[in-house]
C-alpha atoms as a PDB file:
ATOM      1  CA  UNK A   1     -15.879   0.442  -0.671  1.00  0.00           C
ATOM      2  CA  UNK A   2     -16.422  -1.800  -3.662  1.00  0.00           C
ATOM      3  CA  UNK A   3     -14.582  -4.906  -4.627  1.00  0.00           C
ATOM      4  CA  UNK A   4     -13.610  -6.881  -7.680  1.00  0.00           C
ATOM      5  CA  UNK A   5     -11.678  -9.604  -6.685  1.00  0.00           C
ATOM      6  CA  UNK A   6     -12.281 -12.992  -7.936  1.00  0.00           C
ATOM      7  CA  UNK A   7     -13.020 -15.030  -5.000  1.00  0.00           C
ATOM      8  CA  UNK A   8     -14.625 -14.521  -2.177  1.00  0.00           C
ATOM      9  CA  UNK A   9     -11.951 -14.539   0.107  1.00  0.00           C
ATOM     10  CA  UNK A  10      -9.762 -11.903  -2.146  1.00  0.00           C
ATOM     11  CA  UNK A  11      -6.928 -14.556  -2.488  1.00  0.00           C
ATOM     12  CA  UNK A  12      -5.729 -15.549  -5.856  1.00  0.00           C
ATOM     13  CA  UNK A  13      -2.946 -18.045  -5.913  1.00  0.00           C
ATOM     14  CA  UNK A  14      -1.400 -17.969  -9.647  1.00  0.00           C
ATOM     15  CA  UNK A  15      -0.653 -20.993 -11.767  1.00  0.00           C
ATOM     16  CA  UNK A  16       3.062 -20.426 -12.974  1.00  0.00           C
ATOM     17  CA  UNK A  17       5.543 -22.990 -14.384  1.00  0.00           C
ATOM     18  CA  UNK A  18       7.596 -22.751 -11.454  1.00  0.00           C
ATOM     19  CA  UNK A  19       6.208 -24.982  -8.430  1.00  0.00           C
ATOM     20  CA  UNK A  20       7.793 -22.708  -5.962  1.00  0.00           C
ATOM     21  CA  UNK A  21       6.311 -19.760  -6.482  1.00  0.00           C
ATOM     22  CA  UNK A  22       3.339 -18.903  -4.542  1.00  0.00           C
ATOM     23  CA  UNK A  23       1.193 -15.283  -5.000  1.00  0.00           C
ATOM     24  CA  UNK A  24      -1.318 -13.338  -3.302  1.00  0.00           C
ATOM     25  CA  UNK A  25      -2.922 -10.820  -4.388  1.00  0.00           C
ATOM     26  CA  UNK A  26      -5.835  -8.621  -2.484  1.00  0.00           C
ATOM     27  CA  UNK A  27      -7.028  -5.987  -4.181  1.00  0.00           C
ATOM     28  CA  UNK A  28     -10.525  -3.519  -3.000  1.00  0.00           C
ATOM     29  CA  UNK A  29     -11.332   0.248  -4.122  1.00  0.00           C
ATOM     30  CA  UNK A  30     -11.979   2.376  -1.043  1.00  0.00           C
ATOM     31  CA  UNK A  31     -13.960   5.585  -0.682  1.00  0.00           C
ATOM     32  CA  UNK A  32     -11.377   8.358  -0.572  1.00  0.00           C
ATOM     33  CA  UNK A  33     -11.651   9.012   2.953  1.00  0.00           C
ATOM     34  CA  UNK A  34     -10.608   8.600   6.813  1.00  0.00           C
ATOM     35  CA  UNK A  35     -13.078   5.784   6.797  1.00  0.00           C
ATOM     36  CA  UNK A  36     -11.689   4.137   3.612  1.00  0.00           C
ATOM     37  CA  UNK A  37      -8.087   4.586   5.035  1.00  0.00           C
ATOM     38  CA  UNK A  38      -8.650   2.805   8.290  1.00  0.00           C
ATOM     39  CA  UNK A  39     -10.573  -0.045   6.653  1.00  0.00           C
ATOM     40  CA  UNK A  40      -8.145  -0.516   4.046  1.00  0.00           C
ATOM     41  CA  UNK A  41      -5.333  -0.977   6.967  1.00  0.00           C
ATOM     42  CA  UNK A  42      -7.945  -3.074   9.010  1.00  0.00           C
ATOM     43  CA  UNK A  43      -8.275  -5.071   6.077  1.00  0.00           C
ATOM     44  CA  UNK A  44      -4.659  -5.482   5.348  1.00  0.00           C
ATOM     45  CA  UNK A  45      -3.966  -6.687   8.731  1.00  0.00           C
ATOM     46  CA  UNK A  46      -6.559  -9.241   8.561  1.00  0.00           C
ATOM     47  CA  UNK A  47      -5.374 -10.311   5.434  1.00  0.00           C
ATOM     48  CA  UNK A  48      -1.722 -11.301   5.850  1.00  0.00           C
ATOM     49  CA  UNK A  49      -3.098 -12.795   9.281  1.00  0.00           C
ATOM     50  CA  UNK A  50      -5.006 -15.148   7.106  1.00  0.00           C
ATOM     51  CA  UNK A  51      -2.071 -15.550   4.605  1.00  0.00           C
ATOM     52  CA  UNK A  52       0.769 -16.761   7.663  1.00  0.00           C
ATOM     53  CA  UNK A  53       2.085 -13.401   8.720  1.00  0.00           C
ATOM     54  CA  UNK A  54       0.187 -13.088  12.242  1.00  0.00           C
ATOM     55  CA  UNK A  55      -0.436 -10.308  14.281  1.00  0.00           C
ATOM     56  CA  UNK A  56       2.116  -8.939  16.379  1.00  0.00           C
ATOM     57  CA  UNK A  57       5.162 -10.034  14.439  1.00  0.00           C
ATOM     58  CA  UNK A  58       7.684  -7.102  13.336  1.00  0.00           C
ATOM     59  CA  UNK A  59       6.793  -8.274   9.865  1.00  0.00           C
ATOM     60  CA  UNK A  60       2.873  -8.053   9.730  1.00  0.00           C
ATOM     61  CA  UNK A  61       3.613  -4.366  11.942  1.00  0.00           C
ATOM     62  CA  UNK A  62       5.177  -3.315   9.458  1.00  0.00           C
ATOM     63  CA  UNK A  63       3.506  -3.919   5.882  1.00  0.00           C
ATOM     64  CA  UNK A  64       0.286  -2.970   7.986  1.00  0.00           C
ATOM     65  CA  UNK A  65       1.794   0.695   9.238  1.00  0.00           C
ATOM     66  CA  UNK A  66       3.040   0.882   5.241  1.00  0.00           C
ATOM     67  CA  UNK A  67      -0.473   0.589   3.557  1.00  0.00           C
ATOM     68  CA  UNK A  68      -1.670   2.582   6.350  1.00  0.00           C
ATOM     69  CA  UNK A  69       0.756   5.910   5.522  1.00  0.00           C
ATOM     70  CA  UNK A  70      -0.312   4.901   2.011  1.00  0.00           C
ATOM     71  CA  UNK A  71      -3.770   4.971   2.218  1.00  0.00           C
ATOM     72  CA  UNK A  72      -3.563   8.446   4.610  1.00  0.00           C
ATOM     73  CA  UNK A  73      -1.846   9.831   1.463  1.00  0.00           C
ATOM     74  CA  UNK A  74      -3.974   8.828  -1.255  1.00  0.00           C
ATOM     75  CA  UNK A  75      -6.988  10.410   0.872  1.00  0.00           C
ATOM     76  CA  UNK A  76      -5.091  13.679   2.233  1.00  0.00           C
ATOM     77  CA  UNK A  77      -2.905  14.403  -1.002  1.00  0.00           C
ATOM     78  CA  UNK A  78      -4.636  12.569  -4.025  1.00  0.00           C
ATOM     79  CA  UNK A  79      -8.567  12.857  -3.169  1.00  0.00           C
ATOM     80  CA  UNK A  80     -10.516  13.830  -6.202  1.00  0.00           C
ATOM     81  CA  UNK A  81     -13.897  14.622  -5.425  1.00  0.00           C
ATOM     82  CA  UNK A  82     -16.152  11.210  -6.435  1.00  0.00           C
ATOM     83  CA  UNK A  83     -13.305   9.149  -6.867  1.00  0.00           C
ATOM     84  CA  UNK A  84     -12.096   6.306  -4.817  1.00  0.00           C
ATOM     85  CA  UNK A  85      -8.415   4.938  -4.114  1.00  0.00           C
ATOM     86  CA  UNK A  86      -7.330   1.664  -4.409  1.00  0.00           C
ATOM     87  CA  UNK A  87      -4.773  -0.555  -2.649  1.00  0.00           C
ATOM     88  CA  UNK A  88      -3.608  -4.110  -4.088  1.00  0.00           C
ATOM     89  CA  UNK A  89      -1.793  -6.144  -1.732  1.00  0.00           C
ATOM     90  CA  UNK A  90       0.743  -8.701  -3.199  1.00  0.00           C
ATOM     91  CA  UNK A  91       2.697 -11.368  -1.258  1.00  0.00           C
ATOM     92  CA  UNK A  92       5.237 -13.744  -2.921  1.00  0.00           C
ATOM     93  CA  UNK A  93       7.541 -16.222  -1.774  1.00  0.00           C
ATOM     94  CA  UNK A  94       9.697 -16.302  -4.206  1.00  0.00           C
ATOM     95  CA  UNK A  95      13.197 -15.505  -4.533  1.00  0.00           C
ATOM     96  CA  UNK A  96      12.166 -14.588  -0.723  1.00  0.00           C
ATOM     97  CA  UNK A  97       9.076 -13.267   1.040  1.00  0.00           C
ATOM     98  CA  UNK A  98       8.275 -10.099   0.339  1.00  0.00           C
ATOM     99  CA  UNK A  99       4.652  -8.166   0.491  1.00  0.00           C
ATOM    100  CA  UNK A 100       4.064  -5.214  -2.373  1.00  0.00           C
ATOM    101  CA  UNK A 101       1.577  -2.359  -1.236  1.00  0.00           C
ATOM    102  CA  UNK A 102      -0.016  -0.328  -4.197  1.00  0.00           C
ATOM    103  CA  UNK A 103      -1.953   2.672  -3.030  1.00  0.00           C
ATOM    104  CA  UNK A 104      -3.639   3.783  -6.811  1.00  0.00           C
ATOM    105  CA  UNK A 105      -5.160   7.748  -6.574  1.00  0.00           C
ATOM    106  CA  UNK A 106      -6.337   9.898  -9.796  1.00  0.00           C
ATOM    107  CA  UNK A 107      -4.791  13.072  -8.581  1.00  0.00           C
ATOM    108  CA  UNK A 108      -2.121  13.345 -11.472  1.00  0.00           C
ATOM    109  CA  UNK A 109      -0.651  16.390 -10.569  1.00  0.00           C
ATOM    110  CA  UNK A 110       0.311  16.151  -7.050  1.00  0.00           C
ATOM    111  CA  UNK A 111       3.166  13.496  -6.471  1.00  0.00           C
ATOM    112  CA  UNK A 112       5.577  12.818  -4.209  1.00  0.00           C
ATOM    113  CA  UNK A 113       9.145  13.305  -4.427  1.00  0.00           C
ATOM    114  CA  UNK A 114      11.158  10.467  -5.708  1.00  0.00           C
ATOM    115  CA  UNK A 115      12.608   8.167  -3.021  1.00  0.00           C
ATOM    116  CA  UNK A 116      16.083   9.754  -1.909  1.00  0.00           C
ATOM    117  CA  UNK A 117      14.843  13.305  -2.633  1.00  0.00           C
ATOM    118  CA  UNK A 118      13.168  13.512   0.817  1.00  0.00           C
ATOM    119  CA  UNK A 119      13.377  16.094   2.918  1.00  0.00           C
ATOM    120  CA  UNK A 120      14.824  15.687   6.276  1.00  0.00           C
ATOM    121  CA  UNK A 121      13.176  15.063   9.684  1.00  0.00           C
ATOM    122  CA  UNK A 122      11.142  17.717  10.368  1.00  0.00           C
ATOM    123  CA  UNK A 123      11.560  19.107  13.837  1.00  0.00           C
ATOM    124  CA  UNK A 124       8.582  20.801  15.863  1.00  0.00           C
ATOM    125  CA  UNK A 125       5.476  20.517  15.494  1.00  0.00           C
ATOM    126  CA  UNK A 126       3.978  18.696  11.882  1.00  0.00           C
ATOM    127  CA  UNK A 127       3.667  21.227   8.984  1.00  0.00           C
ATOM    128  CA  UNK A 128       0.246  21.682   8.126  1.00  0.00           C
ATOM    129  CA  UNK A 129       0.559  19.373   5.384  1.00  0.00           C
ATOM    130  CA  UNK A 130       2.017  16.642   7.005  1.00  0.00           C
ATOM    131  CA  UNK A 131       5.516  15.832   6.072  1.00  0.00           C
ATOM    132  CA  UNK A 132       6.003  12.447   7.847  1.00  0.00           C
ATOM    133  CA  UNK A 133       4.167   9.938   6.268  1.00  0.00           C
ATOM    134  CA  UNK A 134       6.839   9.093   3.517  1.00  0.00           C
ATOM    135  CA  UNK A 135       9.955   9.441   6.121  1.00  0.00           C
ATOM    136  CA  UNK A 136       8.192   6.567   7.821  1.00  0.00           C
ATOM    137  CA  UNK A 137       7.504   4.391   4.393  1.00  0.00           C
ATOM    138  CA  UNK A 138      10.925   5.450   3.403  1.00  0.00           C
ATOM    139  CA  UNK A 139      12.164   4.047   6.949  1.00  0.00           C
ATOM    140  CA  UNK A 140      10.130   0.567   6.607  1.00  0.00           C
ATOM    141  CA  UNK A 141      10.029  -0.299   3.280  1.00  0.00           C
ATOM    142  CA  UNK A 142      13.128  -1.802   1.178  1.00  0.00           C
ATOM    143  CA  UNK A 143      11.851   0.025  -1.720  1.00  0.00           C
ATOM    144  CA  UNK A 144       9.178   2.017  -2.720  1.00  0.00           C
ATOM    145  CA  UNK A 145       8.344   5.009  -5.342  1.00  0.00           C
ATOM    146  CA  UNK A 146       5.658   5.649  -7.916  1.00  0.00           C
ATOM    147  CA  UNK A 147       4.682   5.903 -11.446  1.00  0.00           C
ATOM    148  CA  UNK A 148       1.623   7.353 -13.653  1.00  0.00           C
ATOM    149  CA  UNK A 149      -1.463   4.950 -13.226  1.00  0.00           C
ATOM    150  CA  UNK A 150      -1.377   3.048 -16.551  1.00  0.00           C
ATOM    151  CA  UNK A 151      -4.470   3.921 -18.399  1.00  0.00           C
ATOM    152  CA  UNK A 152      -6.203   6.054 -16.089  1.00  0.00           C
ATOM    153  CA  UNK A 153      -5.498   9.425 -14.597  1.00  0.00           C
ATOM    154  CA  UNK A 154      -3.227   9.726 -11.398  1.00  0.00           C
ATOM    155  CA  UNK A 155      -0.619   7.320  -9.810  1.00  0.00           C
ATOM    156  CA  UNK A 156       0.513   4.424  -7.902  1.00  0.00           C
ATOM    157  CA  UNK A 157       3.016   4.981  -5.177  1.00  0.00           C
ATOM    158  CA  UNK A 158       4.568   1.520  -4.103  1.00  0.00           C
ATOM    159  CA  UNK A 159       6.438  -0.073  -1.625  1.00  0.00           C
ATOM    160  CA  UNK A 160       8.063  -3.141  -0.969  1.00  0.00           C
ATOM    161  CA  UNK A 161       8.706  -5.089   2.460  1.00  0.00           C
ATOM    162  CA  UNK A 162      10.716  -8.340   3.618  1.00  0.00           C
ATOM    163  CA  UNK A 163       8.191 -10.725   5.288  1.00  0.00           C
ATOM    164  CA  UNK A 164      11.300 -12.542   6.931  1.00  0.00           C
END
């Protein structure tokens, strides 16, 4: 795991002109594997714990199973050899609460399929390469999808959740 987050607590609160608008933003690289998944999730939880959204409510659940199918992707479908994943964490107030997972991999040329282009439930046992991780995200999240990593090699798939 290696960090480079500006304080030591990983929270950045942004100076905007608007007085109502609060962000925060965590943000660590993770060694692309089981290990790095389950600490990223770990950490997650403990984060929006600190930021107001405690354990056990429907909201914190939620965000925290999110960044955990997230993570499990990056590591399962996007693993390059040497190269870590990263998740950024982003919570904002404003117009309502709302936490953005951003699970960053340098595999460019396996993606998912775009949001609505999933395929159904799958029935039986799990195909060997998994199948429901993005059903679930898909179920949870208001929004998510992904785009090319700007700059680097790979992508970022997203998602979106109401903290309310």
């Amino acid at each position: 795991m290696t960090s480079n987050n500006d304080s030591p607590t990983g929270t950045t609160q942004l100076s905007v002109p608007s007085p109502h608008l609060v962000s925060r933003v965590f943000a660590l690289r993770f060694t692309s594997t089981a290990r790095g998944a389950r600490l990223a999730r770990r950490l997650v939880a403990v984060r929006l714990d600190e930021w107001g959204v405690p354990y056990g409510a429907g909201a914190h659940d939620t965000v925290v199973l999110v960044a955990a199918e997230l993570a499990t992707n990056a590591v399962r479908h996007g693993h390059v050899p040497g190269r870590d994943f990263q998740l950024v964490l982003r919570v904002t107030d404003v117009p309502r609460p709302v936490a953005r997972i951003e699970v960053s991999d340098t595999r460019t040329e396996r993606v998912p399929p775009r949001p609505g282009r999933l395929p159904g439930p799958v029935s039986g046992p799990e195909p060997a390469d998994g199948g429901r991780g993005l059903l679930l995200v898909d179920g949870l999240a208001e929004r998510w999808g992904w785009h090319p990593r700007a700059g680097a090699p790979g992508k970022t798939v997203w998602a979106e959740c109401a903290l309310t």
